[in-house]
N, C-alpha and C. Protein backbone atom coordinates (compact mmCIF):
# COMPACT_ATOMS: atom_id res chain seq x y z
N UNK A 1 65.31 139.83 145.68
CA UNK A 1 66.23 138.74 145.87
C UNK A 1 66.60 138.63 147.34
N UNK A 2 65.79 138.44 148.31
CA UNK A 2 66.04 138.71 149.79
C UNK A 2 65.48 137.36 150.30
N UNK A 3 65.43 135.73 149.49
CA UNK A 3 64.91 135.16 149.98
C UNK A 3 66.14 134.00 149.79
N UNK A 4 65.87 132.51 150.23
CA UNK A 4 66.92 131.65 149.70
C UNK A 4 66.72 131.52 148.20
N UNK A 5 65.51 131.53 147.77
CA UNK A 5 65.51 131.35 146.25
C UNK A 5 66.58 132.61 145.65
N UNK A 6 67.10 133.35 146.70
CA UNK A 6 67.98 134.33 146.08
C UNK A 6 69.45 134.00 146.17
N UNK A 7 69.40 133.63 147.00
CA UNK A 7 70.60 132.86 146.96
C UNK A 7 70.63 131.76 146.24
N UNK A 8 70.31 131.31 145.83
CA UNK A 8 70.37 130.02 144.61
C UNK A 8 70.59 130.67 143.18
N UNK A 9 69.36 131.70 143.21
CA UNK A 9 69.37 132.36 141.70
C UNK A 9 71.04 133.45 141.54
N UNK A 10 71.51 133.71 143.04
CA UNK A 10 72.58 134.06 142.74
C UNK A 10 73.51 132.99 142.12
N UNK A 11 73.55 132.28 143.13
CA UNK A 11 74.58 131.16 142.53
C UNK A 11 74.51 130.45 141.30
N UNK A 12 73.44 130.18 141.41
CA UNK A 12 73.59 129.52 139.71
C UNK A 12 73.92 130.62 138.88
N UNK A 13 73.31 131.98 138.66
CA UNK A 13 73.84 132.74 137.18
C UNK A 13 75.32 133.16 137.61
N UNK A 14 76.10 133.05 138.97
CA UNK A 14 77.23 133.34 139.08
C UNK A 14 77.70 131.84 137.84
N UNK A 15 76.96 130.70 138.24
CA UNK A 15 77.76 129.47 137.40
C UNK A 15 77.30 129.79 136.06
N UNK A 16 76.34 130.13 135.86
CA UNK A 16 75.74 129.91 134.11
C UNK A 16 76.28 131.06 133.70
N UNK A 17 76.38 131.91 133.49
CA UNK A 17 76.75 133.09 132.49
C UNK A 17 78.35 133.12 132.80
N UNK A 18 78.89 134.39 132.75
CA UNK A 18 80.38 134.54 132.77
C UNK A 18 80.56 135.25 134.00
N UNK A 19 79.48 135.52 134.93
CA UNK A 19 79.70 136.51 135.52
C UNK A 19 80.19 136.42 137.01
N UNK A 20 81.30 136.40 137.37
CA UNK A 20 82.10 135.80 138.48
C UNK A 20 81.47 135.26 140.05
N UNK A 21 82.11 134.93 141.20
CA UNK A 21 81.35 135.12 142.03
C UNK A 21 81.74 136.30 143.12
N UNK A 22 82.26 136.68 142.61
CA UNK A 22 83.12 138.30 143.34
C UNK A 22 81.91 139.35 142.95
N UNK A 23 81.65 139.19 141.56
CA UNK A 23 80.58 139.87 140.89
C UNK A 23 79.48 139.72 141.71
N UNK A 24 79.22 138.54 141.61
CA UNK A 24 77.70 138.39 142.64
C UNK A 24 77.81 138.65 144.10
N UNK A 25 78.59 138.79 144.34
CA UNK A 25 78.86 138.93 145.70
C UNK A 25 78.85 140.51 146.16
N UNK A 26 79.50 141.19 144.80
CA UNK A 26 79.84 142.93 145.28
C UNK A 26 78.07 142.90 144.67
N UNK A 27 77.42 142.30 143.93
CA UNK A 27 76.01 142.93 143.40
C UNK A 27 74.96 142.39 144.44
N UNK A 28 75.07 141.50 145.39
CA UNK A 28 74.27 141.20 146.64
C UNK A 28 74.78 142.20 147.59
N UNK A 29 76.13 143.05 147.50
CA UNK A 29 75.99 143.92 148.90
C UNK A 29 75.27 144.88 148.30
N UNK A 30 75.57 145.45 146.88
CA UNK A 30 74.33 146.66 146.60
C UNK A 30 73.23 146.46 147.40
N UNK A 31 72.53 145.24 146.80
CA UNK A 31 71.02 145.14 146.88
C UNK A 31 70.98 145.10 148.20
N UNK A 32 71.85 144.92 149.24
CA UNK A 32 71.43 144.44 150.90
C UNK A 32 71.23 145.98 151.35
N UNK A 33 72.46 146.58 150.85
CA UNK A 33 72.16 148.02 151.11
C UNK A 33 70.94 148.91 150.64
N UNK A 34 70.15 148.77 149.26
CA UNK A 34 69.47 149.45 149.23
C UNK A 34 68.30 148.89 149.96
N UNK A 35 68.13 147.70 150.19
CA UNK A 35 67.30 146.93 150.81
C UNK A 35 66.98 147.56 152.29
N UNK A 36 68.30 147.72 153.16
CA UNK A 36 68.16 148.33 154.49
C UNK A 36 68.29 149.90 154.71
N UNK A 37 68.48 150.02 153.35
CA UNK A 37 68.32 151.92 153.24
C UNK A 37 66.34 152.23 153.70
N UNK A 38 65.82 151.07 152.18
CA UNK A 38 64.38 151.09 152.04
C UNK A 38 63.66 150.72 153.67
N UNK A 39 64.12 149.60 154.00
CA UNK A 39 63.16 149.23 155.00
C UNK A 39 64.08 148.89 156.60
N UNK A 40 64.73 149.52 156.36
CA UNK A 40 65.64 149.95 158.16
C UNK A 40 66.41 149.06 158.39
N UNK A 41 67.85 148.99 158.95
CA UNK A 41 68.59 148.12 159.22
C UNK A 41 68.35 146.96 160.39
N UNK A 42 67.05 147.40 160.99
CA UNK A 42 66.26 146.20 162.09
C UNK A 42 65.09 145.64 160.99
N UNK A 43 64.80 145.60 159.87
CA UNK A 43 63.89 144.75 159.43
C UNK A 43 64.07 143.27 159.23
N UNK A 44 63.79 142.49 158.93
CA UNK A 44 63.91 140.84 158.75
C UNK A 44 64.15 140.78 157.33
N UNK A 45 64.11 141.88 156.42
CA UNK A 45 64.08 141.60 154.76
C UNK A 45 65.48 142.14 154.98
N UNK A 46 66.10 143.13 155.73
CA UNK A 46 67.71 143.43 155.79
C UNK A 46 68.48 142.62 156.34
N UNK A 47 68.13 141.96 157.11
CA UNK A 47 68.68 140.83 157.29
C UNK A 47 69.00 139.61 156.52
N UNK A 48 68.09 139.35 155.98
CA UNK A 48 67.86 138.40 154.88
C UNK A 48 68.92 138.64 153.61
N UNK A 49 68.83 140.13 153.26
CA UNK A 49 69.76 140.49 152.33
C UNK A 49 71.03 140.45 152.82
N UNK A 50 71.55 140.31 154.39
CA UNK A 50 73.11 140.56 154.92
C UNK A 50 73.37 138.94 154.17
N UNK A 51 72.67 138.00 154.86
CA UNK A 51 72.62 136.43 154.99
C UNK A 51 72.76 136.16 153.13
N UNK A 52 72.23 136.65 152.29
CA UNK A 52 72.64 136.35 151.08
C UNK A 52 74.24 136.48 150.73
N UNK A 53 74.64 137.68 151.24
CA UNK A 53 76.23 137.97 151.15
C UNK A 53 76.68 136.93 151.65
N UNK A 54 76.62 136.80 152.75
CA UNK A 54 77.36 135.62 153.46
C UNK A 54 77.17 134.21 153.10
N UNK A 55 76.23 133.92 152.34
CA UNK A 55 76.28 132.74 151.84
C UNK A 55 77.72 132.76 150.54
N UNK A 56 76.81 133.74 150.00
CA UNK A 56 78.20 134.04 148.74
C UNK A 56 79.08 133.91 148.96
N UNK A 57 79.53 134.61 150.21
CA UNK A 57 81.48 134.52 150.46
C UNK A 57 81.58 133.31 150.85
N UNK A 58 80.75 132.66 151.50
CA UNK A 58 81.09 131.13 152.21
C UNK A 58 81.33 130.42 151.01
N UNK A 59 80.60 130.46 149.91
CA UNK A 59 80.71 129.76 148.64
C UNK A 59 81.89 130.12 148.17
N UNK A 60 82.48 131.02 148.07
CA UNK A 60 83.53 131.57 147.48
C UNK A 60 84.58 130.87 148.25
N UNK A 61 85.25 131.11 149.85
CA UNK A 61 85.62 130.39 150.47
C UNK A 61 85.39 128.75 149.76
N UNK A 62 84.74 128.36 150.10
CA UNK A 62 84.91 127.16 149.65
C UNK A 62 85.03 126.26 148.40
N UNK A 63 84.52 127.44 147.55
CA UNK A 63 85.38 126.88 146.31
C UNK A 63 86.91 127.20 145.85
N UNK A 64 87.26 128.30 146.82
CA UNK A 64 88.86 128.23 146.98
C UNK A 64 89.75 127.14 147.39
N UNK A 65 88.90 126.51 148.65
CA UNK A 65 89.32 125.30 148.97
C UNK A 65 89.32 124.37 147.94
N UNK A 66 88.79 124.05 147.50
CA UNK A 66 88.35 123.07 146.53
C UNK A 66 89.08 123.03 145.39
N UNK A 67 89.83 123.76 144.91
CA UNK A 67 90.82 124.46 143.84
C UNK A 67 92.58 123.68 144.71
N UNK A 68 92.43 123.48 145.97
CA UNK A 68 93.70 123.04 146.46
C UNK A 68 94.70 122.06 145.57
N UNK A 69 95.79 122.59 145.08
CA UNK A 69 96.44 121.65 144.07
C UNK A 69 97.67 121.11 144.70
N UNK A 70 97.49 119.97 144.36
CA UNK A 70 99.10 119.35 145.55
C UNK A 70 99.82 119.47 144.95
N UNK A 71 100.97 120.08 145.98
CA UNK A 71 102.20 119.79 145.42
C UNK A 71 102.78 118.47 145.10
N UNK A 72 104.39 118.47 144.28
CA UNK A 72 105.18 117.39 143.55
C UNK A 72 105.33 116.27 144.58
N UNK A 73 105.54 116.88 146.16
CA UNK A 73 105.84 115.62 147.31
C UNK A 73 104.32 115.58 147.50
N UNK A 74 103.44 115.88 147.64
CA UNK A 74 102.20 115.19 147.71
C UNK A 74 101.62 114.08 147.34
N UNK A 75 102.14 114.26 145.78
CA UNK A 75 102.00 113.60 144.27
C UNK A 75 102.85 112.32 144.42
N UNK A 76 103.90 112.72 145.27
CA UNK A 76 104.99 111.39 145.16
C UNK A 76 104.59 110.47 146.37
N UNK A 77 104.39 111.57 147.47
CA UNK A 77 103.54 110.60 148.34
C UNK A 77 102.16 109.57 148.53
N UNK A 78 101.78 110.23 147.85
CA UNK A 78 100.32 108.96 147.66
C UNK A 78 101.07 107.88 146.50
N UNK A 79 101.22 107.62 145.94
CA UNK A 79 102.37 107.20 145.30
C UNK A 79 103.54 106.37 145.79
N UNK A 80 104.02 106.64 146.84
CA UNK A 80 104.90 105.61 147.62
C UNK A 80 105.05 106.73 148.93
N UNK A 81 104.16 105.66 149.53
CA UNK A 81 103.80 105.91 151.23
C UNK A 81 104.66 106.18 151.98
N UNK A 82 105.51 104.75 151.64
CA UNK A 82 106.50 104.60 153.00
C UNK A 82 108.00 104.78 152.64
N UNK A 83 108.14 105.93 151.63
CA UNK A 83 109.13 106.70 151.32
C UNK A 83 109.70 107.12 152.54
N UNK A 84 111.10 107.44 152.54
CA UNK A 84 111.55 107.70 153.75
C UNK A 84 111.14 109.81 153.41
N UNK A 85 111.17 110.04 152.96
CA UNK A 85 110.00 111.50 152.67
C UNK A 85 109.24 111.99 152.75
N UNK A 86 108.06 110.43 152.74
CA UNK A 86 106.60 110.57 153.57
C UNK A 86 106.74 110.51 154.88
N UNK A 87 107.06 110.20 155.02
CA UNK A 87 107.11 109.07 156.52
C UNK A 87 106.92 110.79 157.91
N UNK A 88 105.93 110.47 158.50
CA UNK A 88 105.48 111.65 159.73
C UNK A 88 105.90 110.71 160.79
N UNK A 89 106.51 111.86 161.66
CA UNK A 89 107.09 111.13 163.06
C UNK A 89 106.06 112.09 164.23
N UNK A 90 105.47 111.56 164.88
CA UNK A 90 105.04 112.29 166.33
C UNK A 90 106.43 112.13 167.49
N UNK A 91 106.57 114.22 167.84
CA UNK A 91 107.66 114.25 168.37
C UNK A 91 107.03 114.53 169.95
């Protein structure tokens, strides 16, 4: 799993089964590690395996974002703009 098709096949069974993306994420640092145990921490396949992690967390990151739930004045603001509540002043 040291290729982008690995990173995909991570991500999707993180989405299809139950199995989190924290999960896939702590089970891509295994594999990076045994990966650069096997073939040296200067190879291009250990590398490859760091770059899978980091896709993961970026995904993770950003589906945190994406989860952003507005608050009640948020809610009231899109809703009536020019509430004296909404209303932003540049000081």
């Amino acid at each position: 799993m040291t290729t982008y098709n690995g990173v995909h096949a991570a991500n999707n069974s993180a989405l299809n089964e139950t199995k989190t993306i924290e999960e896939a994420i702590l089970e891509s640092i295994a594999e990076a590690r045994d990966v650069c145990d096997q073939n040296g921490i200067n190879s291009p396949s250990c590398a490859v395996a760091w770059d899978i992690v980091e896709e993961l967390q970026a995904e993770k990151a950003h589906q945190k974002q994406a989860k952003h739930r507005q608050t009640a004045l948020e809610s009231y603001c899109e809703m009536y703009p020019d509430a004296l509540e909404c209303l932003m002043y540049d000081l």
